[in-house]
C-alpha atoms as a PDB file:
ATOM      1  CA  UNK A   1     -19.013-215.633 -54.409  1.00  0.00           C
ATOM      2  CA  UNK A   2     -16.064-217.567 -55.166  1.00  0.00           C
ATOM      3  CA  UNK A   3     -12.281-216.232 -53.723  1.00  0.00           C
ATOM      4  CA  UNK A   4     -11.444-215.571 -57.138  1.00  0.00           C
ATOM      5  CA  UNK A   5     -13.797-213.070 -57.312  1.00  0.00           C
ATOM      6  CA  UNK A   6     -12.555-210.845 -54.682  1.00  0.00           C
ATOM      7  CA  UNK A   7     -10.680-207.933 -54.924  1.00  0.00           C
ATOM      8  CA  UNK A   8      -6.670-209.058 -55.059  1.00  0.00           C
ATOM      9  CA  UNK A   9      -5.801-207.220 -51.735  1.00  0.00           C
ATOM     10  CA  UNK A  10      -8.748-209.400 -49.744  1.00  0.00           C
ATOM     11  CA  UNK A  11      -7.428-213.116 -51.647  1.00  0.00           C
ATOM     12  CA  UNK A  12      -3.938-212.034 -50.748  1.00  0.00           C
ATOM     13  CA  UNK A  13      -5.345-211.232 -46.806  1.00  0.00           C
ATOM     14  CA  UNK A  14      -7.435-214.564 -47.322  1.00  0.00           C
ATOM     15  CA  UNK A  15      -4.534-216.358 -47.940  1.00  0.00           C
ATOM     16  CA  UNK A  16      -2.304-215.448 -45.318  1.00  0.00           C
ATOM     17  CA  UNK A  17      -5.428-216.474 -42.738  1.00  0.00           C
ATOM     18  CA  UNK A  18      -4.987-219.783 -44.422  1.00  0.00           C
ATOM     19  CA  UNK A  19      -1.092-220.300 -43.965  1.00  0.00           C
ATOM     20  CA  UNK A  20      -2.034-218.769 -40.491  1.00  0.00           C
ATOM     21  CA  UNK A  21      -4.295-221.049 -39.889  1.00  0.00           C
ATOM     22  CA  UNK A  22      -2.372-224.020 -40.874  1.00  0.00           C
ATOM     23  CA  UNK A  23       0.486-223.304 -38.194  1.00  0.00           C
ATOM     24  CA  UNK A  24       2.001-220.200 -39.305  1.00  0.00           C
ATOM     25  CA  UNK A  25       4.865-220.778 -41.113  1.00  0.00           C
ATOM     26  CA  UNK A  26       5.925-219.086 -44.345  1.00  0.00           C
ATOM     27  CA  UNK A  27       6.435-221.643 -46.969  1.00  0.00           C
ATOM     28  CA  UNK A  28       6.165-219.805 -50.153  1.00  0.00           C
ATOM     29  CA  UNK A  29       7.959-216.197 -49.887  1.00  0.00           C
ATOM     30  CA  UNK A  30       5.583-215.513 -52.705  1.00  0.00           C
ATOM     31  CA  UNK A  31       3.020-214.899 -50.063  1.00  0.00           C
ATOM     32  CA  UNK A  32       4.973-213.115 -48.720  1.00  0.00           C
ATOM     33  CA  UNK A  33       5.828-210.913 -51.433  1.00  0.00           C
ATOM     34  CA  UNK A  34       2.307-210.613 -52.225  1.00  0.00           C
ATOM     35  CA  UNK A  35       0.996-209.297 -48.612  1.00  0.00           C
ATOM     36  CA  UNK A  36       4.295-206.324 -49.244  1.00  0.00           C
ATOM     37  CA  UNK A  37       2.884-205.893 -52.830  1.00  0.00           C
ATOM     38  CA  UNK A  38      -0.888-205.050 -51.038  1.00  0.00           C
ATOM     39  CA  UNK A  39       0.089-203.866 -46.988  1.00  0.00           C
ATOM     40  CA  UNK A  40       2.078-202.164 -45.325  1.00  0.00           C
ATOM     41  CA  UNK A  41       3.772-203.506 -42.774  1.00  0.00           C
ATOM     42  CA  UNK A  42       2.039-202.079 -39.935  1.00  0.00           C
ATOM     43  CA  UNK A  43      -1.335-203.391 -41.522  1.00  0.00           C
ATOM     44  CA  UNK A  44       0.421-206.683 -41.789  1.00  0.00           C
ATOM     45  CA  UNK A  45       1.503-206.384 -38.103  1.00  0.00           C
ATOM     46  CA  UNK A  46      -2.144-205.766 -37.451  1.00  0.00           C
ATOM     47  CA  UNK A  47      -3.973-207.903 -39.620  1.00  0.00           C
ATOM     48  CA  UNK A  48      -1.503-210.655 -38.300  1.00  0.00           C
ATOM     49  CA  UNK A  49      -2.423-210.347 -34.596  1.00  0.00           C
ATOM     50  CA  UNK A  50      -6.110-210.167 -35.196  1.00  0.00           C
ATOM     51  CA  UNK A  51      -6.079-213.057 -37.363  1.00  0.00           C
ATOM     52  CA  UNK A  52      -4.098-214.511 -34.479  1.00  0.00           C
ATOM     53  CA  UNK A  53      -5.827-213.201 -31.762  1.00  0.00           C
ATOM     54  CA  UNK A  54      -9.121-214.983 -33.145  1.00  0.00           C
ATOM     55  CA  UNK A  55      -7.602-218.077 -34.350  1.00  0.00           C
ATOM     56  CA  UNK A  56      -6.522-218.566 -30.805  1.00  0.00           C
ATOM     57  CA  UNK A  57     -10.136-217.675 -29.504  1.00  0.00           C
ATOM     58  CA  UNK A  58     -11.340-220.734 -31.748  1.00  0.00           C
ATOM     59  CA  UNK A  59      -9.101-223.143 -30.762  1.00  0.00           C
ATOM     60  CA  UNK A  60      -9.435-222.391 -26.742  1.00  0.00           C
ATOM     61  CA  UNK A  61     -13.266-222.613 -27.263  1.00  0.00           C
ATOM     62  CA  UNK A  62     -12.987-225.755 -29.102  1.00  0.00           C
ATOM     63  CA  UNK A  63     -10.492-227.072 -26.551  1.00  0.00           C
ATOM     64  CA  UNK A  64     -12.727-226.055 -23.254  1.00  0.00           C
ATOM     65  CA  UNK A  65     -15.399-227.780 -25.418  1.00  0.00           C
ATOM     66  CA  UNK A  66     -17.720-224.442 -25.724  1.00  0.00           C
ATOM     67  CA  UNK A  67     -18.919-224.300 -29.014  1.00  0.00           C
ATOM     68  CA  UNK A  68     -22.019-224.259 -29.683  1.00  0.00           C
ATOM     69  CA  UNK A  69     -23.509-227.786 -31.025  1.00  0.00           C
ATOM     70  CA  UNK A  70     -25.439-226.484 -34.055  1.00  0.00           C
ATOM     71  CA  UNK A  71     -22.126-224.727 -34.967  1.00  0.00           C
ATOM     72  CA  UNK A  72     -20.671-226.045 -38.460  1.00  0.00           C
ATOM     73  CA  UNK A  73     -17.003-227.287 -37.658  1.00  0.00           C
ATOM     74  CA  UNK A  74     -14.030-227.185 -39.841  1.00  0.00           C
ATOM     75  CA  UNK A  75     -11.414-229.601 -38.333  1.00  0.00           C
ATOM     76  CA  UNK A  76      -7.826-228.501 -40.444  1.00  0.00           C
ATOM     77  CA  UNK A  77      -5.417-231.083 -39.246  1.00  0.00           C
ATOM     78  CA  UNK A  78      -2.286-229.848 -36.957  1.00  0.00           C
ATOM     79  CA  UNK A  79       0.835-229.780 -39.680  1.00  0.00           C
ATOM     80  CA  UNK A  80       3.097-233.158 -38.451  1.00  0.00           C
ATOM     81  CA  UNK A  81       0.805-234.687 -36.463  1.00  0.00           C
END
């Protein structure tokens, strides 16, 4: 199924993971906008520190070198490096 497919509320959650992901910075207040338009802000508090929460899991496992070696890796580039 492709994103575009989704419901609006799960491409909107989808792409705040993404900016997330990428460092978490803000760079288009349309995101923004969009998460208000769909959340409230207590879901975005929420859905912001579980996305967190396991985004940090990932990188500490990568880091301590415990993934598992048939595991498909994603490597998304640190923003200014």
């Amino acid at each position: 199924m492709a994103r575009a497919d989704l419901p609006e509320r799960l491409q909107v959650a989808l792409a705040w993971a993404d900016m997330l992901l990428a460092g978490g910075h803000i760079a288009d207040p349309e995101l923004e906008d969009r998460m208000r338009l769909h959340f409230s802000q207590a879901e975005i508090v929420e859905l912001t520190y579980a996305m967190g929460t396991f985004i940090g899991y990932g990188k500490q496992i990568m880091i301590l070198g415990l993934e598992p070696e048939n595991l498909p890796l994603t490597v998304v580039p640190t923003p200014g490096t």
